[in-house]
Protein backbone atom coordinates (compact mmCIF):
# COMPACT_ATOMS: atom_id res chain seq x y z
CA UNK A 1 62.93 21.12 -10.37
CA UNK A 2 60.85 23.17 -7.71
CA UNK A 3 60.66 22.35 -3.94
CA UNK A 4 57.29 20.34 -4.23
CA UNK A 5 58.78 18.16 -7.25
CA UNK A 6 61.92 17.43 -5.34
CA UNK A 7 59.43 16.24 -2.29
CA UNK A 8 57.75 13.83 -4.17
CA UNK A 9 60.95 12.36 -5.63
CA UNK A 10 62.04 12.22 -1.91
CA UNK A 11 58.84 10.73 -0.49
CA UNK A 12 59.23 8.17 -2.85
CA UNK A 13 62.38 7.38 -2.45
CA UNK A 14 62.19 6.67 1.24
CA UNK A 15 58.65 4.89 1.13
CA UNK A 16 60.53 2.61 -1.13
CA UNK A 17 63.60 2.40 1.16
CA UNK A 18 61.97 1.68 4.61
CA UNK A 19 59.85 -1.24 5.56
CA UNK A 20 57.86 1.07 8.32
CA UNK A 21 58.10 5.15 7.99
CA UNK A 22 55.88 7.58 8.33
CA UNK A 23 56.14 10.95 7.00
CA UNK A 24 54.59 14.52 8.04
CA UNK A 25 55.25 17.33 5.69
CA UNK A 26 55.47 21.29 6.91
CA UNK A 27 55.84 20.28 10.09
CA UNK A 28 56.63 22.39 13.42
CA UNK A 29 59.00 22.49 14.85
CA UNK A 30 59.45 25.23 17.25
CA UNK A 31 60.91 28.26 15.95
CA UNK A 32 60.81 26.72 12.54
CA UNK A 33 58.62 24.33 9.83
CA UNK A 34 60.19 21.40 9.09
CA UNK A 35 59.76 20.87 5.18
CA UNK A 36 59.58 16.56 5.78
CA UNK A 37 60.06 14.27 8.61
CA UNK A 38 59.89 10.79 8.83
CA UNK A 39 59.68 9.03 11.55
CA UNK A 40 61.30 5.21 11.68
CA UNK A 41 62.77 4.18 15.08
CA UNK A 42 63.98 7.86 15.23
CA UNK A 43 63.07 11.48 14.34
CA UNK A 44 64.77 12.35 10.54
CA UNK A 45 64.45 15.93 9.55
CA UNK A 46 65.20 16.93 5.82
CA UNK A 47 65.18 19.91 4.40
CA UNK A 48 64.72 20.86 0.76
CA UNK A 49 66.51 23.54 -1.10
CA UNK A 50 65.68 23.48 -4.71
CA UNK A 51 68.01 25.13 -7.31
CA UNK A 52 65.52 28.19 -6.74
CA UNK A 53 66.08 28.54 -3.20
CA UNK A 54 68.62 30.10 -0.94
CA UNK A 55 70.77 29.76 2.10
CA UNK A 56 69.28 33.15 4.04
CA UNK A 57 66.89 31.73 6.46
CA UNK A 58 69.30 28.30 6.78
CA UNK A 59 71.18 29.43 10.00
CA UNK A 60 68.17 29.60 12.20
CA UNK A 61 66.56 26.28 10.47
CA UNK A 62 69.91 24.16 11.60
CA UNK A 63 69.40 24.94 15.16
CA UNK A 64 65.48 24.48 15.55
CA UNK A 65 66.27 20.96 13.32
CA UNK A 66 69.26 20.39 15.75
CA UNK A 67 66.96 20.74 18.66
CA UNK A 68 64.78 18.24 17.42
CA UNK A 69 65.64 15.75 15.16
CA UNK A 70 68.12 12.60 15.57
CA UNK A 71 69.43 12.84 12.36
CA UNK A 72 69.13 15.64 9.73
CA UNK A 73 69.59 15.91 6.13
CA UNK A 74 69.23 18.79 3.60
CA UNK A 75 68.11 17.93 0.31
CA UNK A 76 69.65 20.13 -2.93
CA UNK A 77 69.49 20.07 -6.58
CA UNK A 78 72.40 19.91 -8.68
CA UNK A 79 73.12 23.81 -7.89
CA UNK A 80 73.40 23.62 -4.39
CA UNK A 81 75.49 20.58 -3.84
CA UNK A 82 79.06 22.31 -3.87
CA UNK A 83 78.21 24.88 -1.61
CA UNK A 84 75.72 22.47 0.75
CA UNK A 85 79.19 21.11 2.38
CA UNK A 86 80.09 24.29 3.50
CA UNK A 87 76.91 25.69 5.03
CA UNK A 88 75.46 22.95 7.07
CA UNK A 89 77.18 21.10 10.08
CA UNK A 90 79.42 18.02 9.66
CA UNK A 91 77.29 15.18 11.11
CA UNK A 92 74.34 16.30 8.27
CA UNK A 93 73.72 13.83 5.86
CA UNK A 94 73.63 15.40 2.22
CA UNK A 95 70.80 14.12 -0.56
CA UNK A 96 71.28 15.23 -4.08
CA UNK A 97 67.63 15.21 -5.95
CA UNK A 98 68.25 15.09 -9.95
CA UNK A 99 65.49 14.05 -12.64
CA UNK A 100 64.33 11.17 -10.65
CA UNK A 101 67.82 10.01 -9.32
CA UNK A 102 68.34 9.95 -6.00
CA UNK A 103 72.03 10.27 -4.37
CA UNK A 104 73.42 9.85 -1.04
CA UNK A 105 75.98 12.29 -0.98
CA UNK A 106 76.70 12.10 2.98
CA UNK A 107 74.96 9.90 5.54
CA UNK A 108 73.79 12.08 8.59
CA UNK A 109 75.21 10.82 11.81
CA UNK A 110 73.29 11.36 15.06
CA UNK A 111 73.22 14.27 16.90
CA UNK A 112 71.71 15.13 20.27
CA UNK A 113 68.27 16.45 20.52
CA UNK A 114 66.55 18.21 22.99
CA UNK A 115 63.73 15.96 24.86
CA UNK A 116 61.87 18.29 25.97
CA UNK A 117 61.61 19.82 22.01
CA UNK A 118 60.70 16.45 21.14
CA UNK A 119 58.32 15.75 23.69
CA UNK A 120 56.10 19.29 22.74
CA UNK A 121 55.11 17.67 19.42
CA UNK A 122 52.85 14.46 21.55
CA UNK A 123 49.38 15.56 22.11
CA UNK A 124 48.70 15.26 25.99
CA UNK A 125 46.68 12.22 25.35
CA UNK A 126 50.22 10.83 23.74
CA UNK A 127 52.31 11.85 26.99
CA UNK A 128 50.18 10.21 28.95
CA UNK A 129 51.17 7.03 27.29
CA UNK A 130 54.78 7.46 28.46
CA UNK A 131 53.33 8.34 32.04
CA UNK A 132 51.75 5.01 32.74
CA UNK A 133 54.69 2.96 31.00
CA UNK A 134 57.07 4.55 33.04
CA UNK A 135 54.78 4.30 36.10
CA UNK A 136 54.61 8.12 36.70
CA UNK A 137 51.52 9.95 38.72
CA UNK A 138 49.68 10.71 35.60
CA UNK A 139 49.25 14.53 36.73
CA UNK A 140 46.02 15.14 35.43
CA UNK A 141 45.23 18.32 36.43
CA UNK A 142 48.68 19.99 35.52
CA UNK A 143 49.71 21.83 32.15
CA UNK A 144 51.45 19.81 29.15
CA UNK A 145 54.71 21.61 30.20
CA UNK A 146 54.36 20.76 33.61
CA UNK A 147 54.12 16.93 32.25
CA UNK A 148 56.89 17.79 29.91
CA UNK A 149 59.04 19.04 32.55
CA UNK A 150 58.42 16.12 34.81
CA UNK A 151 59.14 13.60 32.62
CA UNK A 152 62.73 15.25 31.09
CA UNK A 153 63.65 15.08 35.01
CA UNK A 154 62.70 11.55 35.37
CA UNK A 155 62.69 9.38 32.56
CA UNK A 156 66.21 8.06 30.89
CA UNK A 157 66.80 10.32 27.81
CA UNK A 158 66.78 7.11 25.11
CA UNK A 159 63.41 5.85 26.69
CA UNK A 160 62.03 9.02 25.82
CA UNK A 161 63.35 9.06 22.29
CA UNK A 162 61.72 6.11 21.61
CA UNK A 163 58.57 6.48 23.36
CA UNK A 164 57.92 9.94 20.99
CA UNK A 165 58.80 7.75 17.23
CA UNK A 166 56.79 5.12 18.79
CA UNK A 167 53.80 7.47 19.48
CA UNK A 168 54.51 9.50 15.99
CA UNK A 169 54.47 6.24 14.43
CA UNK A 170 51.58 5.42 15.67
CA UNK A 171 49.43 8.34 15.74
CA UNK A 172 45.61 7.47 15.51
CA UNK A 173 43.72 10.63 13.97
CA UNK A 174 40.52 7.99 14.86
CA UNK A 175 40.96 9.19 18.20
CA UNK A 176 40.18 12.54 17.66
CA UNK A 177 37.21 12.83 20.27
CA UNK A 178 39.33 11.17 22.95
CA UNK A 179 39.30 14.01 26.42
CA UNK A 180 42.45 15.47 25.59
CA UNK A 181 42.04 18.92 27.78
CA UNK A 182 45.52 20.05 26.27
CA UNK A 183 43.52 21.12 23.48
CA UNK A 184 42.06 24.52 23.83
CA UNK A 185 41.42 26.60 21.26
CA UNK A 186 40.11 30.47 22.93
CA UNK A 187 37.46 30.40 25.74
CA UNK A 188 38.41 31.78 29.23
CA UNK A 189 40.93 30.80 31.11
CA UNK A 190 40.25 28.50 34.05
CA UNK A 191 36.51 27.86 33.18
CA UNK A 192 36.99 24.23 32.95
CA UNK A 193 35.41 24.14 29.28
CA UNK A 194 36.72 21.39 27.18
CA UNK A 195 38.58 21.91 23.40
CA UNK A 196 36.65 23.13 20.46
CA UNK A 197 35.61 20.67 18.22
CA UNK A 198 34.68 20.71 14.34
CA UNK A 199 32.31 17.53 13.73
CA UNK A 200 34.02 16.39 16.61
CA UNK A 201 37.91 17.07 15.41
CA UNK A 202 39.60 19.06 18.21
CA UNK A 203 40.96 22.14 16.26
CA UNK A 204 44.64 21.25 17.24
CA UNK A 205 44.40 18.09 16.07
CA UNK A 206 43.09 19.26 12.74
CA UNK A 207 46.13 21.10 11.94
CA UNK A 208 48.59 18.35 12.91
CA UNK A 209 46.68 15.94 10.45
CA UNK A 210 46.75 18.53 7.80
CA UNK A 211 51.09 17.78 8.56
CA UNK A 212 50.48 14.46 6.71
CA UNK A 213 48.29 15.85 3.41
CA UNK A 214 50.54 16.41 -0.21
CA UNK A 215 48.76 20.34 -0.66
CA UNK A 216 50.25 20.20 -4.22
CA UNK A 217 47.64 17.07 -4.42
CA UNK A 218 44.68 18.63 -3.02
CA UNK A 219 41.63 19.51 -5.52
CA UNK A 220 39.79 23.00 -5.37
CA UNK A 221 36.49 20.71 -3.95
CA UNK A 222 38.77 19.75 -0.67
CA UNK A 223 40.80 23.38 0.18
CA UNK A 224 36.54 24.62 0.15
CA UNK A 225 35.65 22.03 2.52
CA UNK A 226 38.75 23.07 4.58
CA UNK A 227 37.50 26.75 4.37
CA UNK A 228 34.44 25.63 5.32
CA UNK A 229 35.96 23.45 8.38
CA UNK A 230 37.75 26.52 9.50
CA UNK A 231 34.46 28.86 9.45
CA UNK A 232 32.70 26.26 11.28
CA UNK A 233 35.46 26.32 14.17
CA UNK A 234 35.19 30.01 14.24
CA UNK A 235 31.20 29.76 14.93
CA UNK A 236 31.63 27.17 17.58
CA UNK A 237 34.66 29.39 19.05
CA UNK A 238 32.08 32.46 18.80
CA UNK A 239 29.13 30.36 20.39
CA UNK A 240 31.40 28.43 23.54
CA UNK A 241 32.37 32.21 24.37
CA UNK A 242 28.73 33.19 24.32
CA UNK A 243 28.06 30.70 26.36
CA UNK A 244 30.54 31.01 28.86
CA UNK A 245 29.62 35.09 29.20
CA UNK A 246 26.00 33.91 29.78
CA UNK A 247 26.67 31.16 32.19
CA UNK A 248 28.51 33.45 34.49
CA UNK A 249 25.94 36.05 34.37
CA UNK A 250 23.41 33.36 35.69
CA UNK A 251 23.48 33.94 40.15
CA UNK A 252 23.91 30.45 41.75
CA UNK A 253 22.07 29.11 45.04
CA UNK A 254 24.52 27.59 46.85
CA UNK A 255 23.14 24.46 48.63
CA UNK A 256 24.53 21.60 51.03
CA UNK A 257 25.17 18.56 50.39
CA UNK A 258 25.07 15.67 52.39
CA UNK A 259 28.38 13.58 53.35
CA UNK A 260 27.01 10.14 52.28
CA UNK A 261 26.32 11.77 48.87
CA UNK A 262 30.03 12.56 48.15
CA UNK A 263 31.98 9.74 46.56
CA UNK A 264 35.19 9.08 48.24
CA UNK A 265 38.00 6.98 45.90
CA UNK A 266 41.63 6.55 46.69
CA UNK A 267 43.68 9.34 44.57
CA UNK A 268 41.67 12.34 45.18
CA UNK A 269 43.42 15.11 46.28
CA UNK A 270 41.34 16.41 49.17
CA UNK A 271 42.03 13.21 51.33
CA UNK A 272 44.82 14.05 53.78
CA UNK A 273 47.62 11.61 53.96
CA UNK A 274 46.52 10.64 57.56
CA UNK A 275 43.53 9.15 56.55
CA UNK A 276 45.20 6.93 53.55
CA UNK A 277 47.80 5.92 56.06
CA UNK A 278 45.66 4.48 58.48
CA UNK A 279 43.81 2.70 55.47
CA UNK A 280 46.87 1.18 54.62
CA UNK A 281 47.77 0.11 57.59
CA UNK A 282 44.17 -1.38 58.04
CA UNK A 283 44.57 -3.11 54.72
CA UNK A 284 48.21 -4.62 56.21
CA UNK A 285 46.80 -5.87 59.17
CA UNK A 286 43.34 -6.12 59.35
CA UNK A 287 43.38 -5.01 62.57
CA UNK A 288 41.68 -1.39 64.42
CA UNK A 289 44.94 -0.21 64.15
CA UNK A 290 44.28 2.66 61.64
CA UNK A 291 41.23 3.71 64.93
CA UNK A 292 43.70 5.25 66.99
CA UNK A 293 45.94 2.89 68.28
CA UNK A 294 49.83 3.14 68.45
CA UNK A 295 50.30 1.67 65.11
CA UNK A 296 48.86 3.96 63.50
CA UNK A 297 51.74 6.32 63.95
CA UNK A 298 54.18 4.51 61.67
CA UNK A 299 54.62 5.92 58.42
CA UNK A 300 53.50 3.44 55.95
CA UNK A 301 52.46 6.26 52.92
CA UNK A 302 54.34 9.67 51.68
CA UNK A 303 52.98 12.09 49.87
CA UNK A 304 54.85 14.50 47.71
CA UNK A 305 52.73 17.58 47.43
CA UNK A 306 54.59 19.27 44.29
CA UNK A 307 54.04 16.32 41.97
CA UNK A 308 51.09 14.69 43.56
CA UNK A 309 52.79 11.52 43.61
CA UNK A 310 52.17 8.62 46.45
CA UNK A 311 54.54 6.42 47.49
CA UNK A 312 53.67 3.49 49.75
CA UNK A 313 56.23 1.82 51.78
CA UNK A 314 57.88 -1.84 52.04
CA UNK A 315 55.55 -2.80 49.38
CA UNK A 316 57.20 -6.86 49.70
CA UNK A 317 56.42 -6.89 53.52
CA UNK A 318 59.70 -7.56 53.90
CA UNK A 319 60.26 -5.64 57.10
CA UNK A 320 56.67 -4.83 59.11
CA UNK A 321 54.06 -6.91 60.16
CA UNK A 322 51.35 -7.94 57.89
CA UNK A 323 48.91 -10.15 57.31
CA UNK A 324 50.35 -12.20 54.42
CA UNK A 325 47.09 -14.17 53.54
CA UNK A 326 45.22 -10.40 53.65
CA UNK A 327 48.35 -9.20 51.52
CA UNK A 328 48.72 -11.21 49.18
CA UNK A 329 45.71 -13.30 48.61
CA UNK A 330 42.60 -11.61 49.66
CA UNK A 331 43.63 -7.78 48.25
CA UNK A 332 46.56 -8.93 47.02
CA UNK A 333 48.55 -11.42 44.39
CA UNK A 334 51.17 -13.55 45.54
CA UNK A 335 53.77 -11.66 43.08
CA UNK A 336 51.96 -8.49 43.24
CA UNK A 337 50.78 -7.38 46.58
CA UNK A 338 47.65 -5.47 47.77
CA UNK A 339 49.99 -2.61 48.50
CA UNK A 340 51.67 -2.06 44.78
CA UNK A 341 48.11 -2.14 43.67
CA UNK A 342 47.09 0.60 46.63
CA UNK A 343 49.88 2.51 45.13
CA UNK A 344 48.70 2.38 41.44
CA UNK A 345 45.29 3.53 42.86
CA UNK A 346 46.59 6.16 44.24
CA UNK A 347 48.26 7.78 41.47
CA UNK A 348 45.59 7.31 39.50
CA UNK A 349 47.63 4.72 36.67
CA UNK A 350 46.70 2.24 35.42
CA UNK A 351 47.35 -1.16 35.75
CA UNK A 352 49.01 -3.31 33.17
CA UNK A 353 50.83 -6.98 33.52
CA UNK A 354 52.64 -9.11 31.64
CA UNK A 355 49.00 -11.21 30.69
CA UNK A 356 45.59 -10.08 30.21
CA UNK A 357 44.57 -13.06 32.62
CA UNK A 358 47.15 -11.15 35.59
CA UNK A 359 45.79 -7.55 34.23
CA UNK A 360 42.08 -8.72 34.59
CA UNK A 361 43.17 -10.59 38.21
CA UNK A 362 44.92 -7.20 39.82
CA UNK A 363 41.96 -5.35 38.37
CA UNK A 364 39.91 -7.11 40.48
CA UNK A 365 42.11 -6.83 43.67
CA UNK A 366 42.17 -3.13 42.68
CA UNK A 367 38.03 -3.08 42.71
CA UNK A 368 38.18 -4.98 46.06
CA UNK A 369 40.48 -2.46 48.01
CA UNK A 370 38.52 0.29 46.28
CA UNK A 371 35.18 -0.89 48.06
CA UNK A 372 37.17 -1.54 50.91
CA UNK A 373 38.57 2.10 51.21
CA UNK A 374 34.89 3.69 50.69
CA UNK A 375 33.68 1.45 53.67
């Protein structure tokens, strides 16, 4: 049997074995394709040497699949079964593919992956997911690795394991023309311009959706429309660059613009932590504190430049003076306080409670302290 046959006796055989799995073929995987993964609670890399194939490129795929994967298997034909023991590592599983029969040779046993490995296959739409469970600044203006980075540092190793099955599991190719500015395919750099699209695909997205397609399956009618899907991205690619070139050569007037025509909102970055610290201590009190007076001068927010993160203090009211009723009534919940929902403002996430009927009642308190803030 050839490589392809042995994947379709595989796909079958673990569609038929799991109640939930999905599966992406030729997958990335860094420095290497993966030739199937299938995602379940965890990340399962197999890879397929048919009786055709050899060991001469196996070295470097064990460490990229090491890197990545929870458990891995490789996947022979009768030929390669003897000599499969010896070339990959002890805690790979070993599948023997034969005819149509299927055998378990070795069970894989976990290894450790690397998060961060794991993490680069999310689309920044995906790891922004994990950002807002975790209740992490959402960082909207930095690079994917920047995000990545961030959340390797902060988040507990097994959350982030499952948070990136959970998200491959889940994937939604409908939600292809959601603002994911991770996705840039040429244009110039720093320009602002959002991702190439082809009827509205982003081009990055294409390809990982292509991950999921049997190619042995596909008809001469489909790989034309996917030739024809690729010239159209190179047009568009041509005609954004045109544009750009064009737009730059235009002179601008600058002009002023009036104060009361700038909208002001809590989490923009060019509003000094001063000013949102005598807000909060206006929203504690009530009082013309925040105008001046000596209150003012306690710290009640920090600000963490690097990450753009805000952190606002003694969020209970355990240990400063506050208006209770104001607190926790008027801006405020009585188990979720004006000041956690200041924070969440802040760092621009977004906030989500146990009920709809609590998510819908913060919301509110949210829109209340917003209007506040801009008077």
């Amino acid at each position: 049997m050839n490589a392809q046959e042995i994947k379709n006796i595989l796909i079958a055989y673990l569609r038929a074995t799991n109640r939930e799995i999905r599966i992406y073929q030729e997958k990335s995987i860094g420095d290497a394709v993966c030739d199937l993964m299938a995602v379940t609670d965890c990340l399962t890399g197999y890879e397929i040497k048919s009786d055709l194939d050899n060991y001469q490129r196996l070295g470097r795929q064990i460490k990229a699949y090491d890197r990545f994967f929870e458990q891995c298997y490789i996947v022979v034909g009768g030929r390669h079964l003897q000599s499969a023991e010896q070339k990959v590592p002890g805690n790979w599983g070993i599948i023997t593919i034969q005819s149509d029969h299927v055998i378990v040779n070795r069970p894989a046993h976990a290894g450790n992956p690397d998060c961060a490995s794991q993490l680069g296959a999310l689309w920044k739409l995906e790891l922004t997911n994990l950002l807002i469970k975790t209740g992490l600044p959402l960082y909207t203006y930095k690079s994917k690795q920047y995000i990545i980075d961030q959340i390797v540092q902060l988040v507990d190793q097994a959350e982030i394991k499952r948070h990136v099955a959970y998200e491959l599991m889940c994937r939604d190719y409908a939600q292809f023309d959601a603002k994911d500015y991770s996705l840039h395919f040429g244009g110039a750099k720093g320009t602002g311009a959002g991702p190439i699209t082809v009827n509205g695909l982003p081009a990055a997205e294409i390809v990982d959706a292509l991950s999921e397609q049997n190619f042995g399956q596909m008809t001469l009618d489909q790989w034309i429309a996917l030739y024809a899907q690729a010239k159209e991205l190179q047009r568009s690619k041509e005609k954004e660059e045109l544009c750009l070139v064009q737009a730059q050569a235009v002179p601008r007037t600058p002009h002023d613009i009036p104060y009361t025509d700038i909208e002001v909102s809590l989490g923009v970055p060019w509003v000094r932590e001063g000013i949102i610290n005598d807000f909060t201590c206006f929203l504690r009190t009530g009082s013309e504190a925040f105008a001046g007076k000596n209150d003012s001068a306690r710290k009640y927010v920090s600000y963490e430049p690097l990450t753009g993160y805000w952190h606002v203090e003694d969020k209970q009211c355990r240990y400063r003076s506050a208006d209770k009723t104001r607190v926790r009534s008027t801006y405020g919940l009585p188990d979720y306080s004006a000041l956690y929902i200041l924070e969440a403002a802040l760092n621009l996430r977004e906030i989500r409670r146990e009920t709809e009927e609590e998510t819908v009642a913060a919301l509110e308190k949210q829109e209340a302290i917003e209007k506040l803030f801009k008077e």
